[in-house]
PDB file of N, CA and C in Angstrom:
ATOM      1  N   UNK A   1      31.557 -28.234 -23.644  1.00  0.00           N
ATOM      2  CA  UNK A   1      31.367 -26.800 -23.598  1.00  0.00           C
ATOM      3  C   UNK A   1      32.072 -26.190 -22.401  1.00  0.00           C
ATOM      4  N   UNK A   2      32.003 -27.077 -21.134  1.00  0.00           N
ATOM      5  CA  UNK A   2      32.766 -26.302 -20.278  1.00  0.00           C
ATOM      6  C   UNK A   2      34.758 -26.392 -20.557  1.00  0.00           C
ATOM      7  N   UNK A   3      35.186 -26.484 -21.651  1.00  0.00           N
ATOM      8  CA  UNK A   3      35.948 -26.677 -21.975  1.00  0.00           C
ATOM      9  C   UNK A   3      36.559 -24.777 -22.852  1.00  0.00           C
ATOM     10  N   UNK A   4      35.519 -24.548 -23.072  1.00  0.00           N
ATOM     11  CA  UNK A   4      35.544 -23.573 -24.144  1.00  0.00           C
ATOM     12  C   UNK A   4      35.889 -21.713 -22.975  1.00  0.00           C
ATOM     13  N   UNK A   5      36.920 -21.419 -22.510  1.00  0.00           N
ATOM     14  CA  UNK A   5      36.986 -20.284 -21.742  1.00  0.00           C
ATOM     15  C   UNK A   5      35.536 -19.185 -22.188  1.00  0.00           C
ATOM     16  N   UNK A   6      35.560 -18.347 -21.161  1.00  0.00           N
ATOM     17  CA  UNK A   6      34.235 -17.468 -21.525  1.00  0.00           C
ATOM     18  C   UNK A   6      35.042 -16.407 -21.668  1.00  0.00           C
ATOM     19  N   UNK A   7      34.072 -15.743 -22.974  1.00  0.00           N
ATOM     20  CA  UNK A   7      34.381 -14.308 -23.647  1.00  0.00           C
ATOM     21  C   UNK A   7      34.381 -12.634 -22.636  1.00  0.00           C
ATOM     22  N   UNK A   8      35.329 -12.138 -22.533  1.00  0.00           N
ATOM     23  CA  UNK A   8      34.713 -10.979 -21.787  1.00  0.00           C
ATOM     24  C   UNK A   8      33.280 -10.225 -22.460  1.00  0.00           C
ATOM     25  N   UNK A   9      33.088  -9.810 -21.469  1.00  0.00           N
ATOM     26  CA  UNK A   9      31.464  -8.932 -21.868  1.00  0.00           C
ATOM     27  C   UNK A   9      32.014  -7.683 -22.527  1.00  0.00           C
ATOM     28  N   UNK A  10      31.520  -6.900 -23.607  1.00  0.00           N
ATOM     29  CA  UNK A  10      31.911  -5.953 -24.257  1.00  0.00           C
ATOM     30  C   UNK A  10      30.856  -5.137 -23.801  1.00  0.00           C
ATOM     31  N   UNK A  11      30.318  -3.809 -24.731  1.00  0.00           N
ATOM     32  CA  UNK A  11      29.130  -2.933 -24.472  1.00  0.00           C
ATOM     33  C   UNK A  11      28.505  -3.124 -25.508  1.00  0.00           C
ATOM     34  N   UNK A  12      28.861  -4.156 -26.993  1.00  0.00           N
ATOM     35  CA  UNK A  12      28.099  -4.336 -27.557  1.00  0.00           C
ATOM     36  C   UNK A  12      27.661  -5.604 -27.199  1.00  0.00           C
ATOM     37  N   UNK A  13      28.208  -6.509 -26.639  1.00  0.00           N
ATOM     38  CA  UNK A  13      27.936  -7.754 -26.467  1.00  0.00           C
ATOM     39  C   UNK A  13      25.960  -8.041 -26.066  1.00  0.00           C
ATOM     40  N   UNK A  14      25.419  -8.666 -26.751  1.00  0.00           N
ATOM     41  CA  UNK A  14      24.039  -8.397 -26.726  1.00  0.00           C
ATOM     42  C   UNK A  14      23.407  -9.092 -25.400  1.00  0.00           C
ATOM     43  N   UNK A  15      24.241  -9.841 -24.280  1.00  0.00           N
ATOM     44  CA  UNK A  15      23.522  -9.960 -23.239  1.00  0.00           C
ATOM     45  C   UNK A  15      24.190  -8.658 -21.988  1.00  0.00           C
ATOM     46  N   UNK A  16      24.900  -7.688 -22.742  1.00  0.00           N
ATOM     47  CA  UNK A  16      24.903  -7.255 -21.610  1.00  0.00           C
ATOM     48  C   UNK A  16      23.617  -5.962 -22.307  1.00  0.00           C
ATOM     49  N   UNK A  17      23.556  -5.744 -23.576  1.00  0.00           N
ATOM     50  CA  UNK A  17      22.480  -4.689 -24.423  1.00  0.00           C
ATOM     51  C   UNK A  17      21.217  -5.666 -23.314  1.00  0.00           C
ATOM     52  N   UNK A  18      20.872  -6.884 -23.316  1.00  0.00           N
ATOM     53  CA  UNK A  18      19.613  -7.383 -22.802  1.00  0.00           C
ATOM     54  C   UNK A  18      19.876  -6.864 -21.060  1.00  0.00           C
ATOM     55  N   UNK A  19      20.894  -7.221 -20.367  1.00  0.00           N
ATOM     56  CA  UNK A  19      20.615  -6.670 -19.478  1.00  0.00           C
ATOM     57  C   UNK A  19      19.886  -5.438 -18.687  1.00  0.00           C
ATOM     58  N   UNK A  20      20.804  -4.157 -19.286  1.00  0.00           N
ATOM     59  CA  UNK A  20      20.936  -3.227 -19.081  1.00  0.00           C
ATOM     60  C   UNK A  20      19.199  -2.580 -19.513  1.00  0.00           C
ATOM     61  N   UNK A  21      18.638  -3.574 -20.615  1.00  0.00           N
ATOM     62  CA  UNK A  21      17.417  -3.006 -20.924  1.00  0.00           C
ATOM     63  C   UNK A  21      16.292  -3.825 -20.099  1.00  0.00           C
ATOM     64  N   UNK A  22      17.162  -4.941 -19.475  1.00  0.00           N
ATOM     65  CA  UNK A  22      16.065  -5.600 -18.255  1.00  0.00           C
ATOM     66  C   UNK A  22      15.808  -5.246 -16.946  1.00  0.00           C
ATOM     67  N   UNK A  23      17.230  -4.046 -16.461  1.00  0.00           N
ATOM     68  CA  UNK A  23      17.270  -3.299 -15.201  1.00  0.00           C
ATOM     69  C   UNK A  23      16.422  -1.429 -15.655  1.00  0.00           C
ATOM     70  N   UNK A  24      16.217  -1.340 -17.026  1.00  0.00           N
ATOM     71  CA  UNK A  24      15.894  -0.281 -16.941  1.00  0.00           C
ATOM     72  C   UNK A  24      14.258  -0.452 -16.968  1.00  0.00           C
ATOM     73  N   UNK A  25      13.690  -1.526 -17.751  1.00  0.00           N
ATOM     74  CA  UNK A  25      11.993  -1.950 -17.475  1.00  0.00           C
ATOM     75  C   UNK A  25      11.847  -2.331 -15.771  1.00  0.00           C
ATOM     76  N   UNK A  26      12.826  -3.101 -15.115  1.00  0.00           N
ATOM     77  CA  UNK A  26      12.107  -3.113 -13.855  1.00  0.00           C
ATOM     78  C   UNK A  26      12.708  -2.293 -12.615  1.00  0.00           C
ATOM     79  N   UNK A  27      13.331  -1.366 -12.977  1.00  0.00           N
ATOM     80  CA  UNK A  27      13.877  -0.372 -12.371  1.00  0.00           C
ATOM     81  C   UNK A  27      12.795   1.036 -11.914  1.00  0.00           C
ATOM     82  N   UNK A  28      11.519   0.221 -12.854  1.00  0.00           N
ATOM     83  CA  UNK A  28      10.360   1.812 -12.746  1.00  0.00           C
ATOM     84  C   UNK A  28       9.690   1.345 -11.607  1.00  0.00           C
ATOM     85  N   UNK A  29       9.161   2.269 -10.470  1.00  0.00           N
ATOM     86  CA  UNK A  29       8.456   2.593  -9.781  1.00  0.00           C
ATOM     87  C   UNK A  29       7.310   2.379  -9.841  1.00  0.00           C
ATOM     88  N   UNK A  30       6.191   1.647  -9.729  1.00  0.00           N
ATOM     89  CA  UNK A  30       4.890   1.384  -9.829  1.00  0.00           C
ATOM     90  C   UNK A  30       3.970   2.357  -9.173  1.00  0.00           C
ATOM     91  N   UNK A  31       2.883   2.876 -10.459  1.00  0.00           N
ATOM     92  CA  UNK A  31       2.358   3.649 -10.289  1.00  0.00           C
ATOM     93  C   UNK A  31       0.803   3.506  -8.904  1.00  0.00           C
ATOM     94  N   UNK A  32       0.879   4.488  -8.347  1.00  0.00           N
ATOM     95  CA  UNK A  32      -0.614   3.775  -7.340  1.00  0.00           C
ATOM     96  C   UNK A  32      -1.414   3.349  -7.878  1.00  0.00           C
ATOM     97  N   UNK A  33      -2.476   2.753  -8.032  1.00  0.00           N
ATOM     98  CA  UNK A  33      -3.971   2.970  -8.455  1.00  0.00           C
ATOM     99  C   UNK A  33      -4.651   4.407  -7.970  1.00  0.00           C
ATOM    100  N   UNK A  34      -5.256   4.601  -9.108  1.00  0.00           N
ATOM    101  CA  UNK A  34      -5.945   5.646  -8.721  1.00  0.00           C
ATOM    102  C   UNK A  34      -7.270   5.728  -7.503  1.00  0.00           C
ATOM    103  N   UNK A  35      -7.325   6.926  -6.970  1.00  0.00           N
ATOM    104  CA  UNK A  35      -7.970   6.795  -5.950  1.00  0.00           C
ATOM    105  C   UNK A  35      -9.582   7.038  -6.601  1.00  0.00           C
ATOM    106  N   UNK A  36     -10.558   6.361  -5.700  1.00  0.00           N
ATOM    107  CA  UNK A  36     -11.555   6.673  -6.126  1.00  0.00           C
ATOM    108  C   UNK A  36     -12.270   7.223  -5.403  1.00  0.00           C
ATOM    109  N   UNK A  37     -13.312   7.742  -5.767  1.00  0.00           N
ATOM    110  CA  UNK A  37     -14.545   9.038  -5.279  1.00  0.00           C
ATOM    111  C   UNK A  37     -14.988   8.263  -4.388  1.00  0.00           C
ATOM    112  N   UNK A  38     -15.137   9.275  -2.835  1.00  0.00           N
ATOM    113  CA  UNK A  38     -15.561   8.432  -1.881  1.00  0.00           C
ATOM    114  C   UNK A  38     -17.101   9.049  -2.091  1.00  0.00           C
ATOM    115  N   UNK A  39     -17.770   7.894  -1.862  1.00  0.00           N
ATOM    116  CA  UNK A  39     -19.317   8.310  -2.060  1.00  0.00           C
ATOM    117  C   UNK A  39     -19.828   8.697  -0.310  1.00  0.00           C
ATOM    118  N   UNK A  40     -20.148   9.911  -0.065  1.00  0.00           N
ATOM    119  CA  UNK A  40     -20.258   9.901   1.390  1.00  0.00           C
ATOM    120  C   UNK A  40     -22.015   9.612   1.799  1.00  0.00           C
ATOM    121  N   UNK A  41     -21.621   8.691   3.232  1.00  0.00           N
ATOM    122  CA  UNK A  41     -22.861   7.919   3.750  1.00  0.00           C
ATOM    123  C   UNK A  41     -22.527   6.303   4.132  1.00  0.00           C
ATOM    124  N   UNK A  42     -21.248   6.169   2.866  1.00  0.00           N
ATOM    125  CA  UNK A  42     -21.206   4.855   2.575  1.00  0.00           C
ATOM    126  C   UNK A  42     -19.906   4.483   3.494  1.00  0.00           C
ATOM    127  N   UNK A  43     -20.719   3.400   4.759  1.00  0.00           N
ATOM    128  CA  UNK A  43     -19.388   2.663   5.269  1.00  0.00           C
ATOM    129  C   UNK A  43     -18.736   1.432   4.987  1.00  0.00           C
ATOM    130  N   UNK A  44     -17.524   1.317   5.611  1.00  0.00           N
ATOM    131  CA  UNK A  44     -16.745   0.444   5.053  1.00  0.00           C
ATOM    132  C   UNK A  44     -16.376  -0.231   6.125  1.00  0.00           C
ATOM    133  N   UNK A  45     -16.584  -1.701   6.199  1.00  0.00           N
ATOM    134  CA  UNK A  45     -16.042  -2.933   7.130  1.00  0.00           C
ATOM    135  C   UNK A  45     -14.837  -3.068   7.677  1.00  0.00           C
ATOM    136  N   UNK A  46     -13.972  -2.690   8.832  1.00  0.00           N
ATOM    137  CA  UNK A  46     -12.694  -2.816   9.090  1.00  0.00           C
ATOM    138  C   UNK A  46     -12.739  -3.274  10.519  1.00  0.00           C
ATOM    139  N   UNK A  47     -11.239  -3.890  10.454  1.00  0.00           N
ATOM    140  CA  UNK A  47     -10.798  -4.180  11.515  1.00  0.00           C
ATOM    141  C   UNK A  47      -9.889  -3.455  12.212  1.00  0.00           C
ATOM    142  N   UNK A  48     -10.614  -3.093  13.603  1.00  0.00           N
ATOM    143  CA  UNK A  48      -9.606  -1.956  14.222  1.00  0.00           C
ATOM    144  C   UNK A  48      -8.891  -2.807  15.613  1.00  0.00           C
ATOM    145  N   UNK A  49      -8.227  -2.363  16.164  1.00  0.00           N
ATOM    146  CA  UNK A  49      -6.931  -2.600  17.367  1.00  0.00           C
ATOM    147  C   UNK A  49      -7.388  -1.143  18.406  1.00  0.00           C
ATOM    148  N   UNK A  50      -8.235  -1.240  19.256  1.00  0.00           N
ATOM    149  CA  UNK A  50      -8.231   0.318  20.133  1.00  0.00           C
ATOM    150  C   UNK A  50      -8.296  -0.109  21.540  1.00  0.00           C
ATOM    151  N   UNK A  51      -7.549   0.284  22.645  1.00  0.00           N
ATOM    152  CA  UNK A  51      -7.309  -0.520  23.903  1.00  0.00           C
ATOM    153  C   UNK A  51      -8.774  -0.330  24.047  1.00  0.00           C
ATOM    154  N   UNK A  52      -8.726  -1.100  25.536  1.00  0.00           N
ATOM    155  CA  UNK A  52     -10.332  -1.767  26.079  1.00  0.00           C
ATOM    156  C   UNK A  52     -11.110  -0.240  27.008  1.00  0.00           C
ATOM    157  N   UNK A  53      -9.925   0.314  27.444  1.00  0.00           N
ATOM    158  CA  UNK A  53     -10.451   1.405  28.102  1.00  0.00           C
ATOM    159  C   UNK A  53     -11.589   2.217  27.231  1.00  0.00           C
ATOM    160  N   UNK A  54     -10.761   2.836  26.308  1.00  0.00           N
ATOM    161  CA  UNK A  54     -11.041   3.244  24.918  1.00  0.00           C
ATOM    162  C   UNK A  54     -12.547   2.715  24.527  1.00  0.00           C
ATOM    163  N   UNK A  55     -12.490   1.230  24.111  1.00  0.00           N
ATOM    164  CA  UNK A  55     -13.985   0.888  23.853  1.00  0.00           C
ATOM    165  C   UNK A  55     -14.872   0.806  24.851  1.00  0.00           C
ATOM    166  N   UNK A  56     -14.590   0.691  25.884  1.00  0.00           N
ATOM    167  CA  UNK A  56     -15.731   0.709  27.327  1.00  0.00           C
ATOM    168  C   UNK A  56     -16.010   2.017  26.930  1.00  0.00           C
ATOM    169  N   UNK A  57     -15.563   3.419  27.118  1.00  0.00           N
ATOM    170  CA  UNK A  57     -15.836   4.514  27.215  1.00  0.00           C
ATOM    171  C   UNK A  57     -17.138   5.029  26.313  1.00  0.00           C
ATOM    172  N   UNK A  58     -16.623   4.443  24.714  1.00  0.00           N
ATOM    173  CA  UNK A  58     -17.486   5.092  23.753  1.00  0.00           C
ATOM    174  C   UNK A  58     -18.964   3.840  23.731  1.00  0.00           C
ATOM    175  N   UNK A  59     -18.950   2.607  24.577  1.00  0.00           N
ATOM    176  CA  UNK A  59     -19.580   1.453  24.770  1.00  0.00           C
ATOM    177  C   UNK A  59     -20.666   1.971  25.872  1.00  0.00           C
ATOM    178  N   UNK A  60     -20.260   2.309  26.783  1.00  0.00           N
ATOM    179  CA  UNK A  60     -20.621   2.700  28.247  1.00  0.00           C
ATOM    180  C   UNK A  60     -21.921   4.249  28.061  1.00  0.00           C
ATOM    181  N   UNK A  61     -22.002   4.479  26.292  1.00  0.00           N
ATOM    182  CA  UNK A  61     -22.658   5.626  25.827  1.00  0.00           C
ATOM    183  C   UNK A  61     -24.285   4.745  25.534  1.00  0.00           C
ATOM    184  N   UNK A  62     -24.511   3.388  25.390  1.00  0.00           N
ATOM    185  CA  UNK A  62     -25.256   2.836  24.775  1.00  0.00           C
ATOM    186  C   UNK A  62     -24.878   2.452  23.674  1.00  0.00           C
ATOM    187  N   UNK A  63     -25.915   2.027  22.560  1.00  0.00           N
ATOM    188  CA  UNK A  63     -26.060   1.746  21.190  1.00  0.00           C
ATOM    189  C   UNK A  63     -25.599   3.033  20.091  1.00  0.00           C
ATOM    190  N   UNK A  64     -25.425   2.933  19.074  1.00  0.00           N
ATOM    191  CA  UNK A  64     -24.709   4.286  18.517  1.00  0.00           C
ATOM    192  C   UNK A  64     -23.202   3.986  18.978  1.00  0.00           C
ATOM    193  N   UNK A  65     -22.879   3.359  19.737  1.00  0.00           N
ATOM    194  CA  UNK A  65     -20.953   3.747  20.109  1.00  0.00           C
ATOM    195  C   UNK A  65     -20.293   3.476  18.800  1.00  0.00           C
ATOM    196  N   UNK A  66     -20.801   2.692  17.364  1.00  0.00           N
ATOM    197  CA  UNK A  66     -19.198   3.029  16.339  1.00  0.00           C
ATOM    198  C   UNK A  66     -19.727   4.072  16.033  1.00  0.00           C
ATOM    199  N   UNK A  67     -21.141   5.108  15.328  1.00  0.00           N
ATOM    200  CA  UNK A  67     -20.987   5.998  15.115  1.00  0.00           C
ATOM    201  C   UNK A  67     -20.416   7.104  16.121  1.00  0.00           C
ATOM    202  N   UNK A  68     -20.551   6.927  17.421  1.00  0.00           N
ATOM    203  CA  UNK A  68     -19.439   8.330  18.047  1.00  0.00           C
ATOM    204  C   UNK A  68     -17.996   7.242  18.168  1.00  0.00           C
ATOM    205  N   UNK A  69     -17.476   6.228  18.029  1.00  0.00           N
ATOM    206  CA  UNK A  69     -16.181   6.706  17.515  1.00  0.00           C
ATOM    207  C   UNK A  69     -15.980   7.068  16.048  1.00  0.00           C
ATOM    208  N   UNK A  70     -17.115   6.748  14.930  1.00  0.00           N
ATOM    209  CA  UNK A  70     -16.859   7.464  13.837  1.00  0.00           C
ATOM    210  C   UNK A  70     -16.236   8.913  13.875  1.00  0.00           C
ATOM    211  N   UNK A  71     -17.478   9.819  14.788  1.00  0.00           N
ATOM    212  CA  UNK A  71     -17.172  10.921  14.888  1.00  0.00           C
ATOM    213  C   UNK A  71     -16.689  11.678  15.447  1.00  0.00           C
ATOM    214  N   UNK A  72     -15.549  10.827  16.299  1.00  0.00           N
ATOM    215  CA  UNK A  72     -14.284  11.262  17.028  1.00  0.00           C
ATOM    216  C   UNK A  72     -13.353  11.097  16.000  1.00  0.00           C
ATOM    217  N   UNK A  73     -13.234   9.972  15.127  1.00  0.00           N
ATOM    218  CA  UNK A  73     -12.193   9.617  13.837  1.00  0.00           C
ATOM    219  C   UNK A  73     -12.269  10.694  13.207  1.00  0.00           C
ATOM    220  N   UNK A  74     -13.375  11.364  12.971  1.00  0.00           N
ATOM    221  CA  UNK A  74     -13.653  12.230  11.793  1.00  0.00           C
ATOM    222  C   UNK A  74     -13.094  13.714  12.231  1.00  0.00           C
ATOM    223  N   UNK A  75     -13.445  13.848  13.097  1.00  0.00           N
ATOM    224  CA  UNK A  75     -13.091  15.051  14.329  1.00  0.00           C
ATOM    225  C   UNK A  75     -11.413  15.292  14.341  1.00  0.00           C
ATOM    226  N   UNK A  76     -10.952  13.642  14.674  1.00  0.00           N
ATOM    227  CA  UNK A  76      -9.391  14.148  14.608  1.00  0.00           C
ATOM    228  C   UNK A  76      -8.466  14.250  13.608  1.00  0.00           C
ATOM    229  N   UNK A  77      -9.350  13.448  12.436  1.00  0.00           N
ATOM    230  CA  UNK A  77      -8.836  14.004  11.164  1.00  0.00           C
ATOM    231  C   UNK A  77      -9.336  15.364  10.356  1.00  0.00           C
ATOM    232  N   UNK A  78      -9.909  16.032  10.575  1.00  0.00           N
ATOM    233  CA  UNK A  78     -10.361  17.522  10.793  1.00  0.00           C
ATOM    234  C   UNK A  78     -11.148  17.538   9.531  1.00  0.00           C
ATOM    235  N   UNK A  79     -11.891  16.554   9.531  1.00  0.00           N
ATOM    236  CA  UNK A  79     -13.383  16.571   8.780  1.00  0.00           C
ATOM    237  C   UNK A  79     -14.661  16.540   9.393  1.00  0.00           C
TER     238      UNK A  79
END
């Protein structure tokens, strides 16, 4: 077989028809997931990065310090 020269590609030629219809299926943009209803009250477990100064400060308040940095988060996102 490697004996046999290769055919030029035409526009009917059916692997370039398969191509062209394999760059146009993964050529689409993926849609987000949709967002869902935040139920308010309800917190959520994360891991944050905030220098040490930063946590001494809102620490140095007592017990309650993630809810007041909650409500500094909330504050500077203007909710």
């Amino acid at each position: 077989m490697a004996d046999q020269p290769r055919r030029p590609r035409t526009l009917g030629d059916a692997r370039t028809e398969a191509e062209a219809a394999f760059k146009r299926a993964t050529a689409k943009v993926a849609e987000a997931p949709p967002k869902q209803n935040v139920i308010p009250g309800i917190k959520e477990q994360v891991t944050l990065r905030i220098d040490q100064d930063v946590l001494a400060y809102f620490q140095d308040g007592g017990p309650g310090w993630q809810d007041r940095i909650n409500d500094a988060l909330r504050k500077a996102a203007g909710k």
